[in-house]
Protein backbone atom coordinates (compact mmCIF):
# COMPACT_ATOMS: atom_id res chain seq x y z
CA UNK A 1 -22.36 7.82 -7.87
CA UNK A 2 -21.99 5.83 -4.73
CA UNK A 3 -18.52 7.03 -3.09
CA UNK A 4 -18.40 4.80 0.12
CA UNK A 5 -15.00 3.40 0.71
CA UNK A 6 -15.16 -0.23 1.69
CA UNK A 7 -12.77 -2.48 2.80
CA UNK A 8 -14.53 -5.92 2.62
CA UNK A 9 -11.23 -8.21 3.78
CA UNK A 10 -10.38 -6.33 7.34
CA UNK A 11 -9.54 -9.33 9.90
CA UNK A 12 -11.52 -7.65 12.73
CA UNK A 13 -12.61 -9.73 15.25
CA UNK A 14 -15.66 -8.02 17.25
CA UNK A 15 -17.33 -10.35 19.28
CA UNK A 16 -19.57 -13.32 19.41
CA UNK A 17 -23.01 -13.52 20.71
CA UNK A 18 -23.89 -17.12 19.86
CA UNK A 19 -22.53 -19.74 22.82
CA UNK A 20 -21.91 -21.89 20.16
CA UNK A 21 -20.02 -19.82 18.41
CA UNK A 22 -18.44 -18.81 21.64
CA UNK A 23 -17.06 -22.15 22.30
CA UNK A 24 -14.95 -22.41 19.15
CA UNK A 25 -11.30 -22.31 18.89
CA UNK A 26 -10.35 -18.47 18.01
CA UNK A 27 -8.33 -18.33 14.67
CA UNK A 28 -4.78 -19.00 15.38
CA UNK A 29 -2.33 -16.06 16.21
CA UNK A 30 -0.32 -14.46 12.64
CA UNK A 31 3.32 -14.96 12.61
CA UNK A 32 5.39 -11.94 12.72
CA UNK A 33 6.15 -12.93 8.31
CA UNK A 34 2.54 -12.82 8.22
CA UNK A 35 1.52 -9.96 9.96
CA UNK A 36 4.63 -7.90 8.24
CA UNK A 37 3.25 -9.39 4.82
CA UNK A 38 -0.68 -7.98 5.50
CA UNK A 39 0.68 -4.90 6.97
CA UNK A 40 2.79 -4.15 3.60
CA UNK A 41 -0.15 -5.41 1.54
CA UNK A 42 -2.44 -3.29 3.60
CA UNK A 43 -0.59 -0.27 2.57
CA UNK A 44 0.55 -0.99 -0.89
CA UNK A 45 -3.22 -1.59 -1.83
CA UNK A 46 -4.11 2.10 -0.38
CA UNK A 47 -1.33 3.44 -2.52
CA UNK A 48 -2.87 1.80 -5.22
CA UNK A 49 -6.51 2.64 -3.73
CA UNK A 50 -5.63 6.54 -3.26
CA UNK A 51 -3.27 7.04 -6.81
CA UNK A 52 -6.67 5.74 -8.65
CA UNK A 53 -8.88 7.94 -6.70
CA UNK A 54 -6.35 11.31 -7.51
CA UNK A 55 -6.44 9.95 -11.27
CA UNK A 56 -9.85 9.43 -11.71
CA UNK A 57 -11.86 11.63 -8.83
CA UNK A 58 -15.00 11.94 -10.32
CA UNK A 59 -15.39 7.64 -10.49
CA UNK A 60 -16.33 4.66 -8.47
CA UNK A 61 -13.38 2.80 -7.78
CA UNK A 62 -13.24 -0.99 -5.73
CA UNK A 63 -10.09 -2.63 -6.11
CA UNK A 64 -8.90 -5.85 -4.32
CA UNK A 65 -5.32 -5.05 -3.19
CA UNK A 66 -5.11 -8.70 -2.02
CA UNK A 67 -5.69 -9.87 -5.17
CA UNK A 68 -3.32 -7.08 -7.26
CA UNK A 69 -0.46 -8.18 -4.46
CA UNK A 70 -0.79 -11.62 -4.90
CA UNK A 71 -0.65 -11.81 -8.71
CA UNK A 72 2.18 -9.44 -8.44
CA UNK A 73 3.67 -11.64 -5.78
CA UNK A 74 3.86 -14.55 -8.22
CA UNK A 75 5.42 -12.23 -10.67
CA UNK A 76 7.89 -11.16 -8.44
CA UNK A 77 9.56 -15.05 -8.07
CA UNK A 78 10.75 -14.60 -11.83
CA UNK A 79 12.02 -10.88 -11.16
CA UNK A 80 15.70 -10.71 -10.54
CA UNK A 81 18.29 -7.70 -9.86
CA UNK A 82 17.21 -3.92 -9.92
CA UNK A 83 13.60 -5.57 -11.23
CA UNK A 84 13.35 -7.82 -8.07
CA UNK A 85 13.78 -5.02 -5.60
CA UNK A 86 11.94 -2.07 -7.90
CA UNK A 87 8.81 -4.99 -7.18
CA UNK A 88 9.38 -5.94 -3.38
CA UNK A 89 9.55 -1.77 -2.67
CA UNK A 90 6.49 -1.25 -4.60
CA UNK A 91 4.78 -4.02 -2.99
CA UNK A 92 5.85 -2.89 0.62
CA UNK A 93 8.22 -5.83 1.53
CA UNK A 94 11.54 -4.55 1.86
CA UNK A 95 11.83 -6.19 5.19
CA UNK A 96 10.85 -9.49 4.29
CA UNK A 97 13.06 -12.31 2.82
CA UNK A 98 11.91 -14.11 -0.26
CA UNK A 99 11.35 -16.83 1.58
CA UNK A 100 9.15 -15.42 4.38
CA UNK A 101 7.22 -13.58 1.58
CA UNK A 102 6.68 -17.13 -0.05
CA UNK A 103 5.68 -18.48 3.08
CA UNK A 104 3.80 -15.73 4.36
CA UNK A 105 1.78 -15.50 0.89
CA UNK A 106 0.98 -19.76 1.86
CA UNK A 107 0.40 -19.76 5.06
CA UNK A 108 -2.31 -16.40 4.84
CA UNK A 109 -4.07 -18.26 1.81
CA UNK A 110 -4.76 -21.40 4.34
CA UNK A 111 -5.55 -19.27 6.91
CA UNK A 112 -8.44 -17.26 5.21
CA UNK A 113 -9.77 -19.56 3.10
CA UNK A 114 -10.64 -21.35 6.34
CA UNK A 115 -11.30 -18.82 8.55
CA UNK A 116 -14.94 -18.48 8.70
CA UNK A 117 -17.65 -21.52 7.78
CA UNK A 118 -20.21 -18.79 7.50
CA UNK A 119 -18.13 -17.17 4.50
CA UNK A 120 -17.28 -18.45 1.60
CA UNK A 121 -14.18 -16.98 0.46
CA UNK A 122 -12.24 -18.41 -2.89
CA UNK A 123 -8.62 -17.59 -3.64
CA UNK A 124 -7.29 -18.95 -7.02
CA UNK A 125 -3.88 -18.58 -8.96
CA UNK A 126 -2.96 -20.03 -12.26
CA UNK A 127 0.11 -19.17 -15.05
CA UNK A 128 -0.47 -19.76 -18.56
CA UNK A 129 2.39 -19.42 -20.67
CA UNK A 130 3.10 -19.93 -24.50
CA UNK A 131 3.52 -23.61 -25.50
CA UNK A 132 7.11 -24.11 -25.97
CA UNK A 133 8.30 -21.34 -23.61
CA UNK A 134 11.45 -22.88 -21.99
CA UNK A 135 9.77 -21.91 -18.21
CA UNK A 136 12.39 -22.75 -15.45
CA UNK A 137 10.88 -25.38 -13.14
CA UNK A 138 12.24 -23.90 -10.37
CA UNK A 139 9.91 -21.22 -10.99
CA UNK A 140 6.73 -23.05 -11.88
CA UNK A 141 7.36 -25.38 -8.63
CA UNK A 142 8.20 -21.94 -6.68
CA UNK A 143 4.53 -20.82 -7.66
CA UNK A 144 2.87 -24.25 -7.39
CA UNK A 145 3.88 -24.63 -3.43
CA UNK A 146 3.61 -21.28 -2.05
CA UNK A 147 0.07 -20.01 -4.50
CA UNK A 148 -1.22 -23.09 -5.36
CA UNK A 149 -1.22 -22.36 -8.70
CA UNK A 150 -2.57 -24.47 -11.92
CA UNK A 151 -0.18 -24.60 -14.53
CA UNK A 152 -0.50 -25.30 -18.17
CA UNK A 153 0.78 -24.63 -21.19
CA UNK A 154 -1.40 -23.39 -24.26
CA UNK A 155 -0.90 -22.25 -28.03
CA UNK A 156 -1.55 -18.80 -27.81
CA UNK A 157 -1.91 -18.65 -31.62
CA UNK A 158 -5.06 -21.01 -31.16
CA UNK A 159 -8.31 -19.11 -29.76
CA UNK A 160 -9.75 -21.46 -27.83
CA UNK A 161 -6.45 -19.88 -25.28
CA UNK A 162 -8.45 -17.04 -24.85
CA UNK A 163 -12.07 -19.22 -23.84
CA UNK A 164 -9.66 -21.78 -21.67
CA UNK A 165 -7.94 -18.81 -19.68
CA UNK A 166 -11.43 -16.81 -19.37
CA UNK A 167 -13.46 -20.40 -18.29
CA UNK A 168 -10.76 -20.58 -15.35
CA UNK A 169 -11.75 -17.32 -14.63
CA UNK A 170 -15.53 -17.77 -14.85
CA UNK A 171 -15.30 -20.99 -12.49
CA UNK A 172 -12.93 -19.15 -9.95
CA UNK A 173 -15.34 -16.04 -9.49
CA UNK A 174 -18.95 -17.85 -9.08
CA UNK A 175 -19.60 -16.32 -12.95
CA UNK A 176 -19.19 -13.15 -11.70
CA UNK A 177 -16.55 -12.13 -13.52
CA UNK A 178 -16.46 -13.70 -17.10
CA UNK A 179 -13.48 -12.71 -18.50
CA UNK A 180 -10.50 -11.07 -18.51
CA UNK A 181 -8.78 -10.93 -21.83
CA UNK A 182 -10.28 -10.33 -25.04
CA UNK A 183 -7.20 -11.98 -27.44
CA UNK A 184 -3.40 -12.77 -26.98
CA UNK A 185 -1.87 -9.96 -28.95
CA UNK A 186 1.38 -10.97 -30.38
CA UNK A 187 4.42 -11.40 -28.35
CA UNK A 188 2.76 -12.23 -25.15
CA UNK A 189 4.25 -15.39 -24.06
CA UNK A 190 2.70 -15.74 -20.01
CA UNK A 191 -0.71 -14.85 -17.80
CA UNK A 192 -0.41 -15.23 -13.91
CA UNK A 193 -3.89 -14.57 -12.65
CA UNK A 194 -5.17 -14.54 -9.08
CA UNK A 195 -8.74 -14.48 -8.47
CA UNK A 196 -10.49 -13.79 -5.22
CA UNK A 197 -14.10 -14.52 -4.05
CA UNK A 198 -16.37 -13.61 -1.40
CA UNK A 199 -19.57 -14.49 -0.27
CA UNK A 200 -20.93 -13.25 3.46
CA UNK A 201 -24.39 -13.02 4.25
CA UNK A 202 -24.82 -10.07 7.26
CA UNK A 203 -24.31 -11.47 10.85
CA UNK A 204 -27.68 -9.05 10.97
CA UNK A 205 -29.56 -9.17 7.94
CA UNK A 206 -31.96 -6.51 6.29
CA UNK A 207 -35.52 -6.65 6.15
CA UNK A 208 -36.47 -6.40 2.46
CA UNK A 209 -39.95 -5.47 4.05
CA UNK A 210 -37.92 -2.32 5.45
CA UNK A 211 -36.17 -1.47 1.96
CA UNK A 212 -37.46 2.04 0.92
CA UNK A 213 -36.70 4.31 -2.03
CA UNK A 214 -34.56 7.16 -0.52
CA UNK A 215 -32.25 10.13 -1.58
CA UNK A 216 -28.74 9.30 -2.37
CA UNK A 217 -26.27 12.51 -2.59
CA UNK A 218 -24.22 12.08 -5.35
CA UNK A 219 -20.15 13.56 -5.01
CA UNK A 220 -20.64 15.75 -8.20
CA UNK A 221 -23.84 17.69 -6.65
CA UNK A 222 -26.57 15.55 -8.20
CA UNK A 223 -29.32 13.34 -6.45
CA UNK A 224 -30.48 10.16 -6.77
CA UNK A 225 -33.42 7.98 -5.55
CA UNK A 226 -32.12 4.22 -5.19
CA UNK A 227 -33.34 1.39 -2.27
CA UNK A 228 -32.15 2.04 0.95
CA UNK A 229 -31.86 -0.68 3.58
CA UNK A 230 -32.58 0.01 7.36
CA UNK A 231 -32.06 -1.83 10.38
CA UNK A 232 -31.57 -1.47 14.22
CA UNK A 233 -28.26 -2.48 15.01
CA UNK A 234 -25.56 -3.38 17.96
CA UNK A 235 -22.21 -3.21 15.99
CA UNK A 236 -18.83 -1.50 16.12
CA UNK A 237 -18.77 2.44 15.55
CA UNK A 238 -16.64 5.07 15.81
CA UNK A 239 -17.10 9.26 15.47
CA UNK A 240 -14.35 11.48 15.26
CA UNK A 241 -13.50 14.46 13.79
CA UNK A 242 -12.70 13.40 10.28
CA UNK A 243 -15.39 10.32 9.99
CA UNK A 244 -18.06 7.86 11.36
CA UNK A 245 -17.05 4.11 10.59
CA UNK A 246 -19.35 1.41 10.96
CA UNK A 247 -18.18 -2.69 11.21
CA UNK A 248 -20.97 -4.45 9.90
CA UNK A 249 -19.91 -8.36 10.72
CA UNK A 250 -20.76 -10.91 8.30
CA UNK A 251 -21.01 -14.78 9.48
CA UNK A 252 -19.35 -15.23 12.37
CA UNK A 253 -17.92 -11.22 12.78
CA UNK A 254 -14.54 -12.54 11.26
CA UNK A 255 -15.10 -10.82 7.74
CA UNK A 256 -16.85 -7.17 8.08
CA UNK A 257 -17.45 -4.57 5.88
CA UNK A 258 -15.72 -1.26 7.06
CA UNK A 259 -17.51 2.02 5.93
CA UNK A 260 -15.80 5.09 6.49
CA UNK A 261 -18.34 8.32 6.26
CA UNK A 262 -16.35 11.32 5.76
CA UNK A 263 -17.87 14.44 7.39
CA UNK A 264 -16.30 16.78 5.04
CA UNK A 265 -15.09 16.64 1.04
CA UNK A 266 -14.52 13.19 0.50
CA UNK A 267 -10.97 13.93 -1.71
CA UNK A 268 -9.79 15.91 1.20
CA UNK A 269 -10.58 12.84 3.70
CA UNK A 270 -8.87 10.18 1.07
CA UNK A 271 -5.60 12.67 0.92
CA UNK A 272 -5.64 12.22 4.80
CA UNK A 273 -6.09 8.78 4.48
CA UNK A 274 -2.75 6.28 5.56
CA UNK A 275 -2.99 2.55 6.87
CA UNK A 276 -1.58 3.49 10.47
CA UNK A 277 -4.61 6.10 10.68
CA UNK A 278 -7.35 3.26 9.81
CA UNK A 279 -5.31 1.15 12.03
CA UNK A 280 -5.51 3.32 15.05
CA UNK A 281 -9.07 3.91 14.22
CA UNK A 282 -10.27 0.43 13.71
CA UNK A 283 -8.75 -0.14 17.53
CA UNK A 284 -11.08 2.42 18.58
CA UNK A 285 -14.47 0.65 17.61
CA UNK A 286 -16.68 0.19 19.85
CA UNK A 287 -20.41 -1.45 20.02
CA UNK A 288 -22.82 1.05 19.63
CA UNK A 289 -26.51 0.71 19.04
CA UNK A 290 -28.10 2.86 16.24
CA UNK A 291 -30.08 2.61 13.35
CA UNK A 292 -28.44 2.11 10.02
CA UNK A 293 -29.87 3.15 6.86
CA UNK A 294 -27.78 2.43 3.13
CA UNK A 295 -28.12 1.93 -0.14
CA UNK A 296 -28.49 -1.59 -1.89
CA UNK A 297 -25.80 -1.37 -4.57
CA UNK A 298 -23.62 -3.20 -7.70
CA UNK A 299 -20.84 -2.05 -8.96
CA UNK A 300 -18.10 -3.36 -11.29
CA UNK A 301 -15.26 -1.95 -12.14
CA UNK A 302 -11.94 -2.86 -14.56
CA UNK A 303 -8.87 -0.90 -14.61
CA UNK A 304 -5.60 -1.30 -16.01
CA UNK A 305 -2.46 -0.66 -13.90
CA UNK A 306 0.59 -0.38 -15.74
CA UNK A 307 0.88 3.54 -15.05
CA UNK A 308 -0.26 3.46 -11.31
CA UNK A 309 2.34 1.13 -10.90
CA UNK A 310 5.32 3.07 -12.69
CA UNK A 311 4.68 5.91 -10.47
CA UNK A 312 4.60 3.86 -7.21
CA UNK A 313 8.50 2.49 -8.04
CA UNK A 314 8.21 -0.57 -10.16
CA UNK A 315 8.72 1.28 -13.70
CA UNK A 316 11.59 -1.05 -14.75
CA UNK A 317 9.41 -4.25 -14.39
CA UNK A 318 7.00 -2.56 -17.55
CA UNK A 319 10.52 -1.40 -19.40
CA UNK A 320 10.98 -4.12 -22.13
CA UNK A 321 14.16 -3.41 -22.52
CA UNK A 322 15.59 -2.95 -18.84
CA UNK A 323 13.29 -5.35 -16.95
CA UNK A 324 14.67 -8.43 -15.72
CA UNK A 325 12.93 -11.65 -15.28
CA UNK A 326 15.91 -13.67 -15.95
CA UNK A 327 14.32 -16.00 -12.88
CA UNK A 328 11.28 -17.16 -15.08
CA UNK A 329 13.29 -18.30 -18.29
CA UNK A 330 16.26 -17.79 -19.99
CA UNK A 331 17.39 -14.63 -21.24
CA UNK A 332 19.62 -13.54 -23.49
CA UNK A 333 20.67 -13.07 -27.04
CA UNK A 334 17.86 -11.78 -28.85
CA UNK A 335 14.61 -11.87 -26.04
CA UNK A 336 13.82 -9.94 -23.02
CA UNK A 337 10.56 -10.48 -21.17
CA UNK A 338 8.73 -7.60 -19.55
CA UNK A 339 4.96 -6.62 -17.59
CA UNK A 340 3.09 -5.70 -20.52
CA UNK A 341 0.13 -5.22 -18.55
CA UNK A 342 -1.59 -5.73 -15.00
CA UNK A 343 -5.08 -5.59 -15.70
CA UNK A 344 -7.62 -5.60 -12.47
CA UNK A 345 -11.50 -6.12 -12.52
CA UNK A 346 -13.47 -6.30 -9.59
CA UNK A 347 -17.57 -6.95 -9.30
CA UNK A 348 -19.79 -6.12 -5.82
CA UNK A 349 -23.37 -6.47 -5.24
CA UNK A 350 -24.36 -5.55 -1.61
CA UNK A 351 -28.27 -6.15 -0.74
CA UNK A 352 -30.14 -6.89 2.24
CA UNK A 353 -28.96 -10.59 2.98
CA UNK A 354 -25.20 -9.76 2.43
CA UNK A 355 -22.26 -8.86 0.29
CA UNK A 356 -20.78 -10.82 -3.27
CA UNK A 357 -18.03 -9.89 -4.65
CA UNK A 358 -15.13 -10.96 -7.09
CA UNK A 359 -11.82 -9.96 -7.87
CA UNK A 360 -9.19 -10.96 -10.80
CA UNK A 361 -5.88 -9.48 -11.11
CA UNK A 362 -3.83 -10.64 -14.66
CA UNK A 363 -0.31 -10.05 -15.23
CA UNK A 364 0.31 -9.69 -18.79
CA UNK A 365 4.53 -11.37 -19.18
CA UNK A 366 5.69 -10.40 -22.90
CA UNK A 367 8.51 -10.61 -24.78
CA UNK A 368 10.33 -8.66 -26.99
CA UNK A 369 13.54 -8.54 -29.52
CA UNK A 370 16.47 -7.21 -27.83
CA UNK A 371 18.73 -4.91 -30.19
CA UNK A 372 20.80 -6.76 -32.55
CA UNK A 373 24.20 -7.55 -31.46
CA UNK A 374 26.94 -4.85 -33.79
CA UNK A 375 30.88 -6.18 -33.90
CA UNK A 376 32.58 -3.43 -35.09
CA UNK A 377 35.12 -5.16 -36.42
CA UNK A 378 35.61 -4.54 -40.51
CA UNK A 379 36.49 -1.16 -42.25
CA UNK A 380 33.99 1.77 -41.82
CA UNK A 381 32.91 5.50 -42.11
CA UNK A 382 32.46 7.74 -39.37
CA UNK A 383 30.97 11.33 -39.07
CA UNK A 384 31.40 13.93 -36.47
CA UNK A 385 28.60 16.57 -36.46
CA UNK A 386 26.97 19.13 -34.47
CA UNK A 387 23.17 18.03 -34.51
CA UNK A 388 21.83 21.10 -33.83
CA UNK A 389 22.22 22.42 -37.20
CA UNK A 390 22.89 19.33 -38.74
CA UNK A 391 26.52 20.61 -39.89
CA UNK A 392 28.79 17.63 -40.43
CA UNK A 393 32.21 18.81 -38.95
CA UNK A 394 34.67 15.58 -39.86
CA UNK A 395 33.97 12.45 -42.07
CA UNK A 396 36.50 9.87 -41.91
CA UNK A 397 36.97 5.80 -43.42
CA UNK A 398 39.04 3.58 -41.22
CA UNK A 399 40.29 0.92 -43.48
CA UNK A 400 43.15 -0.15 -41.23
CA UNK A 401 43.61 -0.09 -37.59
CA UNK A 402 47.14 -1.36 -35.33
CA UNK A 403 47.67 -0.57 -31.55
């Protein structure tokens, strides 16, 4: 069981040794939206991270929280009232407007998926909703500017839904991820997916030459023998009390691949764990040289959400019938939409020449029949009764009433 927590998309910048490289422009400075929006999404996705690791201890777990966030973000334009603001405190973003968190969301996409030539990094959103569903436009234009999200309508009762929906996801992970729902169940009416990939080869490659079996000591006691990669190195370290971390740069050092090595019981270390800690750490790198040996691994992993998310504050938005997301379509009468599920599947292969992976996050939008309307308005019977015991105390038939 590998237990190594990585965080593939930190933005840490750690030096160039190429005068080429040297001579071009450094990214361009975050606005204060968009360093507000990664520091809430930075700490939303270890709430996430962490509530998955106390739920299931004894697993591998790699989640993108950029991913989960942005799908949710998209969801969160059709939320409204007590839903809305259950959402934007989940998500971290109480002090951001709508707006800024629209703009924020747009302007990080641009920046990333341009950030390094070396890398090739993907992000994709798309909606899919019911054919016929009377969508606002305001909300599909909302989504459109700000994601860059395809749109299309499909007939959910036709299967070929299911093969479009999983082909977008196919084409938007490299293949890496093939699908990501089985059927449409009834009542479903709307999919917002975002998908997320990466490809980095190492700033300093491996030497498969150098790969050797090793030892690999497993969280629940056991041993195993896997290929472990090994390499001099000149890269970002820090050792404290709690952990060694390593940066290990890929392309040009703008994308790197955190590991954190706890010293003692990993659980204990991950309770510990907050973003301002990592924060204050990452600061605190500094090149070291060493050697590095690791294991060559691949890992996927699917989870759904829905419960995680409850407990972190957004239970209302998974209520079908207290959720509001008047904002998407019109409600009222006899519908009310609702999260039916947030579903999240990741896939990582890290070898000597680099790191792939792929992340899809689906939010499941479904609809169901609100209680019927009752007029009390004609003669009727009533009972009065103690429902402990069932004793009925009163009956009684109103056949005329006057004020």
């Amino acid at each position: 069981m590998i237990k190594v927590l990585v965080i593939i998309f930190t933005l840490a910048f750690v030096g160039c040794d190429d005068p080429k490289e040297a001579n071009r422009p450094p990214p361009r400075n975050l606005t204060a939206a968009e360093k507000s929006l990664v520091s809430s999404d930075n700490i939303f996705g270890l709430n996430v991270f962490k509530s998955l690791s106390e739920a299931d201890p004894d697993s591998n777990l790699f989640i993108s929280p950029l991913s989960i966030s942005m799908a949710l973000g998209m969801t969160l334009n059709g939320a409204n009232n007590s839903t809305y603001e259950a959402m934007r405190n989940t998500l971290e973003l109480a002090g951001l407007s709508e707006t800024e968190i629209n703009e924020s969301y747009q302007s990080l996409i641009n920046l990333l998926i341009d950030l390094d030539p070396k890398v090739a990094f993907k992000i994709a959103n798309s909606i899919w909703y019911k054919e016929g569903l009377p969508v606002y436009e305001k909300y599909i234009k909302t989504n459109q500017i700000y994601f860059n999200a395809e749109v299309a309508d499909l007939n959910f009762s036709d299967p070929k839904a299911v093969d479009r929906i999983n082909e977008w996801v196919s084409d938007n992970t490299n293949k890496l991820i093939k699908k990501i729902i089985e059927e449409i169940p009834t009542g479903m009416v709307m999919y917002l997916i975002n998908a997320i990939y990466f490809k980095g080869d190492w700033r300093y490659p491996f030497d498969p030459k150098n790969t050797r079996d090793g030892t690999f000591y497993n969280g629940d006691g056991s041993e195993s023998t896997l290929p472990m990669m090994t390499r001099d190195l000149s890269v970002p370290l820090l050792r404290n009390s709690e952990t060694t971390i390593i940066d290990l740069p890929y392309g040009d050092s703008l994308f790197t691949m955190t590991i954190f090595l706890p010293h003692g019981d990993i659980d204990k270390f991950m309770a510990g764990l907050s973003s301002q800690k990592i924060s204050e750490w990452i600061v605190q790198l500094a090149p070291t040289s060493f050697d590095l040996t690791m294991p060559r691994f691949e890992l996927e992993y699917e989870k759904k959400l829905n419960e995680i998310l409850s407990d972190l504050g957004m239970e209302i938005a998974f209520d079908e019938w207290r959720a509001d997301f008047s904002r998407i379509m019109p409600i009222g009468g006899s519908v009310n939409l609702y999260i039916s599920e947030v579903k999240h599947k990741t896939y990582i292969k890290v070898d000597e020449e680099g790191t792939e992976a792929a992340a899809i996050t689906s939010v499941g939008i479904s609809e169901t029949s609100m209680p019927p309307s009752i007029v009390i308005d004609r003669p009727f019977i009533f009972a009065i009764r103690e429902n402990h015991s069932g004793t009925i105390f009163f009956l009684g038939k109103i056949l005329k009433l006057v004020k």
